[in-house]
N, C-alpha and C. Protein backbone atom coordinates (compact mmCIF):
# COMPACT_ATOMS: atom_id res chain seq x y z
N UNK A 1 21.58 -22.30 6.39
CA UNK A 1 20.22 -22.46 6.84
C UNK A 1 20.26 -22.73 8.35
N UNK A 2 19.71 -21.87 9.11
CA UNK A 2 19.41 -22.08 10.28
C UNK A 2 17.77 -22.58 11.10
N UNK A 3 17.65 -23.37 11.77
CA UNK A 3 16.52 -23.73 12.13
C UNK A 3 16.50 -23.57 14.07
N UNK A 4 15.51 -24.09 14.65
CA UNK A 4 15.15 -24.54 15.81
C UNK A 4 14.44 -25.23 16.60
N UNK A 5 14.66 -25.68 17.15
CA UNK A 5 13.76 -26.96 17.57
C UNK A 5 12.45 -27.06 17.23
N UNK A 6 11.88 -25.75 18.06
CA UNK A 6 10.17 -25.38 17.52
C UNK A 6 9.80 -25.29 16.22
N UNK A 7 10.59 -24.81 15.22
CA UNK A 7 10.44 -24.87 13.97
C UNK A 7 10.70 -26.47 13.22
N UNK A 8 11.48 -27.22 13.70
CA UNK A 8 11.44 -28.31 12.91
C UNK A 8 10.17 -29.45 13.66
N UNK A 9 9.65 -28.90 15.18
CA UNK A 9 8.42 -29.66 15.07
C UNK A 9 7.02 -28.85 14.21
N UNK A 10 7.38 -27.54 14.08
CA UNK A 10 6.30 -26.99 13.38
C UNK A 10 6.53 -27.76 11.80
N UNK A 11 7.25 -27.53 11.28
CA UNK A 11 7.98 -28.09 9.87
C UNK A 11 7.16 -29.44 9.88
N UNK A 12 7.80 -30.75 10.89
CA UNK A 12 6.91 -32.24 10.70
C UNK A 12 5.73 -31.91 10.75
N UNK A 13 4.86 -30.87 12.03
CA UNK A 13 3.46 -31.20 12.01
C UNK A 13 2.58 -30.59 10.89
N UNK A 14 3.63 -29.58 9.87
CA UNK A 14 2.84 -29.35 8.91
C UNK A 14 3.25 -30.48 7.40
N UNK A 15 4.17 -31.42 7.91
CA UNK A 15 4.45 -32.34 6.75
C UNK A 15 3.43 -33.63 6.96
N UNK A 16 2.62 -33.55 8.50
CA UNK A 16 2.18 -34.76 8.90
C UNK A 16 0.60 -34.62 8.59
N UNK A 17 -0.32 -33.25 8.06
CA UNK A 17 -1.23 -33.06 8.03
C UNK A 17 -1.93 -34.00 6.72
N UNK A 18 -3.03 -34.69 7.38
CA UNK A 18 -3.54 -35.65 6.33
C UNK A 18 -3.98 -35.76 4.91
N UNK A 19 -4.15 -34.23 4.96
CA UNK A 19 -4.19 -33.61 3.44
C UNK A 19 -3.46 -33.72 2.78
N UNK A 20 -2.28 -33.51 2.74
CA UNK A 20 -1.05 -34.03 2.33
C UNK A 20 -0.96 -35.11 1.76
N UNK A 21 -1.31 -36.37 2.54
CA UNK A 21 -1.20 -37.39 2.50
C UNK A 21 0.60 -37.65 1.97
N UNK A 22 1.12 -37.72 2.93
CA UNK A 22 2.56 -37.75 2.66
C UNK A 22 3.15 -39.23 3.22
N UNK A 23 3.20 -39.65 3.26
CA UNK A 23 4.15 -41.23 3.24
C UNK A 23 4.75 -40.90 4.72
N UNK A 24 4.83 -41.31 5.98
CA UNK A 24 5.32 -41.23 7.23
C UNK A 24 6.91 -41.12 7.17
N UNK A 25 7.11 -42.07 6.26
CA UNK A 25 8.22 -42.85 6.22
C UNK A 25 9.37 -41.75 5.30
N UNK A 26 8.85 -41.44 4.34
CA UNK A 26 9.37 -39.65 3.49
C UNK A 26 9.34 -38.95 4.54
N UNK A 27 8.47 -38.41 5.19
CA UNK A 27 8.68 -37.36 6.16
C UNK A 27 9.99 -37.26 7.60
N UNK A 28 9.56 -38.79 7.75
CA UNK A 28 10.84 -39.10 8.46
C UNK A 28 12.52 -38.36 7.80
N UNK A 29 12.26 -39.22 6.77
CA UNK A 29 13.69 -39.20 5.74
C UNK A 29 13.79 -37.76 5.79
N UNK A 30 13.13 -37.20 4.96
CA UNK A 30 13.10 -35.48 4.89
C UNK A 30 13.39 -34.56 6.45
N UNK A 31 12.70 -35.01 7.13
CA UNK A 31 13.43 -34.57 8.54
C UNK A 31 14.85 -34.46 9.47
N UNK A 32 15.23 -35.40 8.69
CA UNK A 32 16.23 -36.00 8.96
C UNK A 32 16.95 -35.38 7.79
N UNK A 33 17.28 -35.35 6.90
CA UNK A 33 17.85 -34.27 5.99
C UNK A 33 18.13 -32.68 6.34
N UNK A 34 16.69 -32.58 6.64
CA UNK A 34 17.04 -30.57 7.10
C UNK A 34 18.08 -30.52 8.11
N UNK A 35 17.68 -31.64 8.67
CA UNK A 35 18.78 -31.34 10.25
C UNK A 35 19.64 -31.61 9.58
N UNK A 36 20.19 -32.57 8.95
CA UNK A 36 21.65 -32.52 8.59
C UNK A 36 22.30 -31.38 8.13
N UNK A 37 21.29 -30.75 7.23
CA UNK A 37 21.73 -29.67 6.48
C UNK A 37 21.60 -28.46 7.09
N UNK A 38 20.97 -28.37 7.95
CA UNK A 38 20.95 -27.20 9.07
C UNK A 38 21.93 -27.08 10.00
N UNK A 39 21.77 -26.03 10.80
CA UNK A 39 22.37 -25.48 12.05
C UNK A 39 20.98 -25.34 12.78
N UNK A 40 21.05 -26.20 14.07
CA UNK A 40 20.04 -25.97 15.22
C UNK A 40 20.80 -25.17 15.96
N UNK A 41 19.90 -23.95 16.68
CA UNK A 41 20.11 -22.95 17.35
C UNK A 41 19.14 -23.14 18.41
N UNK A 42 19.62 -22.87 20.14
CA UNK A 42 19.13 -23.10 20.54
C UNK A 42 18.91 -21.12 21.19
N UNK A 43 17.67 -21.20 21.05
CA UNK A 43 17.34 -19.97 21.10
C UNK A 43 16.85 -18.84 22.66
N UNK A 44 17.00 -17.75 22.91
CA UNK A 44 17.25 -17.27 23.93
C UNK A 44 16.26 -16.62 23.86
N UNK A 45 16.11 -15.38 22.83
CA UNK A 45 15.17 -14.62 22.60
C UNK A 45 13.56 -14.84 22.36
N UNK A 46 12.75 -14.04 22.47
CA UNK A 46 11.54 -14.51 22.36
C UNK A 46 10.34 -13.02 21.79
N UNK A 47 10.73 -12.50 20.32
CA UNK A 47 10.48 -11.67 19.83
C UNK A 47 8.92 -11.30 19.75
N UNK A 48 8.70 -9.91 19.78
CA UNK A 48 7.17 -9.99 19.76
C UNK A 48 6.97 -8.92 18.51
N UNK A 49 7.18 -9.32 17.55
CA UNK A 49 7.36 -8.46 16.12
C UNK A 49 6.29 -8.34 15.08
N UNK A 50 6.38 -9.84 14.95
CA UNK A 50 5.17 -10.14 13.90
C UNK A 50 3.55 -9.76 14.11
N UNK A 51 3.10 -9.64 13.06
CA UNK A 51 1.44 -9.78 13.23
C UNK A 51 0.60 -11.09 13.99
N UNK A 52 1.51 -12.34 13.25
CA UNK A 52 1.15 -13.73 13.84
C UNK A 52 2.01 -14.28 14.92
N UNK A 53 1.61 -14.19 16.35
CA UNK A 53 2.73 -14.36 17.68
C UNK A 53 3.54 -15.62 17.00
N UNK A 54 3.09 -16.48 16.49
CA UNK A 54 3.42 -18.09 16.03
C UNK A 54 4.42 -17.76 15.26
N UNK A 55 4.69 -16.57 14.13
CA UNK A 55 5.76 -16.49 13.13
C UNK A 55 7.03 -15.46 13.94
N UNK A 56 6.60 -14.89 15.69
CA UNK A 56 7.96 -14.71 16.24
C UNK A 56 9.46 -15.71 16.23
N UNK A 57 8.89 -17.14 16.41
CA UNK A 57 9.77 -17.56 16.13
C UNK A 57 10.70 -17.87 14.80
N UNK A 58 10.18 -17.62 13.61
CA UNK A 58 10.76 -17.54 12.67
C UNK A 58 12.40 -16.75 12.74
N UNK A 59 11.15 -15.58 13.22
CA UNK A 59 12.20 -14.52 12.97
C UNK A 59 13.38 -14.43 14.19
N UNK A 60 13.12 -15.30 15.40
CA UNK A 60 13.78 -15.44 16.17
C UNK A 60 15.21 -16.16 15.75
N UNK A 61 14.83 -17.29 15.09
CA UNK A 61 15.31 -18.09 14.54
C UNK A 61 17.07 -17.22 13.69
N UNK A 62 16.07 -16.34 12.58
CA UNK A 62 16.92 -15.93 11.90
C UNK A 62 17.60 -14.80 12.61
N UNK A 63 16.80 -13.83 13.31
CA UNK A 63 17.75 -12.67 14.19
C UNK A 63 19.11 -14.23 14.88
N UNK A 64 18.59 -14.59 15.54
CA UNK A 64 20.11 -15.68 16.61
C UNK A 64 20.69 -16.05 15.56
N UNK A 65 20.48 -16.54 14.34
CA UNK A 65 21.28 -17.49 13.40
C UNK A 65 22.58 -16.43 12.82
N UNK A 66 21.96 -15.08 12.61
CA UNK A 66 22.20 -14.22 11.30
C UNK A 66 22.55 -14.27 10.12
N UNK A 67 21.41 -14.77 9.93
CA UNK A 67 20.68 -14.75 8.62
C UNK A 67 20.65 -12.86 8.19
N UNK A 68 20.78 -13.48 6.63
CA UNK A 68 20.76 -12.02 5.68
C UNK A 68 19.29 -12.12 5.12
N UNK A 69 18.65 -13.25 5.15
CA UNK A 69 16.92 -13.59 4.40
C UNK A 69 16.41 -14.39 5.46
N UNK A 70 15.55 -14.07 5.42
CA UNK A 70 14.01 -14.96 6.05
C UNK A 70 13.55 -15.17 4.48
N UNK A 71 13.63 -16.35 4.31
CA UNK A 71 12.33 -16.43 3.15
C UNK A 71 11.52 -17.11 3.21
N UNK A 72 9.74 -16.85 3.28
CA UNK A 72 9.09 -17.40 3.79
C UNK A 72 7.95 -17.21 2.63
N UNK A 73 6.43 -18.49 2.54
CA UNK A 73 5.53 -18.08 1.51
C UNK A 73 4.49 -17.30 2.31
N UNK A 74 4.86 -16.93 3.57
CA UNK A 74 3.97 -15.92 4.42
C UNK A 74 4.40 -14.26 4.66
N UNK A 75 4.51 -13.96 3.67
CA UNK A 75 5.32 -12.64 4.15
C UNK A 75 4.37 -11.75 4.74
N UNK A 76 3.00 -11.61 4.53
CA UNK A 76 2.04 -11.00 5.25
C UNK A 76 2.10 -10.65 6.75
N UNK A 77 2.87 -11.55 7.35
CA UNK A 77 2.97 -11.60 8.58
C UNK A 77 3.98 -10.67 9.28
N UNK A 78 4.98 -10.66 8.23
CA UNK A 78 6.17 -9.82 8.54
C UNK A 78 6.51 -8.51 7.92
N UNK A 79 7.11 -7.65 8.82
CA UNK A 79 7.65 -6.42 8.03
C UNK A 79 8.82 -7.00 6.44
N UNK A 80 8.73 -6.04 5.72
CA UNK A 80 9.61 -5.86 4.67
C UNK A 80 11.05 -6.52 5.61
N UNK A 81 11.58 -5.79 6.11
CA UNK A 81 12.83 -5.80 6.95
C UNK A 81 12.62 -5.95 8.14
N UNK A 82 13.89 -6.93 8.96
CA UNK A 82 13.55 -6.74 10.63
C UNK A 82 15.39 -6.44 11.37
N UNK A 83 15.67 -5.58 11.37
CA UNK A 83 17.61 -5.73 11.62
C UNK A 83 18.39 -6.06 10.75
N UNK A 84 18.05 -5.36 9.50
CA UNK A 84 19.21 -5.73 8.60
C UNK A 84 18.43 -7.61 8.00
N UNK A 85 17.84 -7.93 8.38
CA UNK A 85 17.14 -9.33 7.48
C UNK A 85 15.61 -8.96 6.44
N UNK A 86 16.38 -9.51 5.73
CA UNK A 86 15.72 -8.84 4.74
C UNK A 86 14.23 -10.07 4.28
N UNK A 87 13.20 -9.93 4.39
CA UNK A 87 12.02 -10.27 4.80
C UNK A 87 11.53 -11.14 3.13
N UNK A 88 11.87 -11.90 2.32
CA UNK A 88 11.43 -12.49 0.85
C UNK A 88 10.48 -13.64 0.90
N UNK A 89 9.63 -13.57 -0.22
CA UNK A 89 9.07 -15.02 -0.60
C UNK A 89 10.32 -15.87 -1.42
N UNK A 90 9.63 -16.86 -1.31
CA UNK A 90 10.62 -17.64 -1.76
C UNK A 90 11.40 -17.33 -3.36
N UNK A 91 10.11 -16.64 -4.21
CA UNK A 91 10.68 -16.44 -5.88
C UNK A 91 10.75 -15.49 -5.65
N UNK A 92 11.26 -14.38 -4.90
CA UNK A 92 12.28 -13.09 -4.97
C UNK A 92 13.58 -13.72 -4.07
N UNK A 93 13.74 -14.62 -3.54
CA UNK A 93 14.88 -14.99 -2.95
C UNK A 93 15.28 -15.57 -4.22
N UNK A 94 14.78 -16.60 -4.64
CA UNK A 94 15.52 -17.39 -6.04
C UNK A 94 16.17 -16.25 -7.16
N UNK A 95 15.18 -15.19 -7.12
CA UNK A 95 15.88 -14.42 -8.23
C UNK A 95 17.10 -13.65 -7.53
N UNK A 96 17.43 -13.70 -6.21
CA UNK A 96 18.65 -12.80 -5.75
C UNK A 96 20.02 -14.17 -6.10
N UNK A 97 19.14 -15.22 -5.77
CA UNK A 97 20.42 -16.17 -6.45
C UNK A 97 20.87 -16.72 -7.45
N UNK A 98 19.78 -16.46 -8.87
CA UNK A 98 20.14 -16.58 -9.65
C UNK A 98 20.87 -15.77 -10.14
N UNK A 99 20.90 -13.91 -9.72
CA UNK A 99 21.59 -13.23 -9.99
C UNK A 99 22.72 -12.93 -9.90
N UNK A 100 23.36 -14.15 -8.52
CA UNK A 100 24.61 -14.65 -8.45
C UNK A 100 25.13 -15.66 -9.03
N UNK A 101 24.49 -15.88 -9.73
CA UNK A 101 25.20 -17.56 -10.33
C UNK A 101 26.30 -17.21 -11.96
């Protein structure tokens, strides 16, 4: 899993929205998890691909990381494919890994 800076403040400010109503203190914790479990990339490129300028960085993200999936619950935004990354919602990614298990 690769991430980037912009994405893990996009990530909190969509964990911090009041609707949610999410516990500060979880969000913290959980933040602090991805990073562990991630690779921060500090990114060069600045792609102009998508439909939504905001989801370039996604894919920025994953073109620098190389990543084989983007999996995202927005796929609207993105082509099928972008360089060999292959563009999934999240339950067609699960089924490529269950098919490895």
């Amino acid at each position: 899993m690769v991430v980037s800076k912009a994405l893990l403040e996009e990530y909190e400010g969509l964990l911090s929205r009041s609707r949610l109503r999410l516990d500060p203190r979880r969000i913290t914790r959980s933040m602090r998890s991805l990073q562990k479990a991630a690779t921060l990339l500090q990114l060069e490129k600045q792609l102009l691909v998508t439909s939504d300028p905001e989801d370039n960085k996604v894919l920025d993200c994953a073109l620098e990381g190389g990543a084989k999936y983007l999996v995202t619950g927005n796929t609207r935004h993105f082509p099928k494919e972008y360089q060999r990354i292959r563009i999934l919602a999240p339950r067609q990614f699960l089924a490529i890994l269950a098919a490895h298990l």
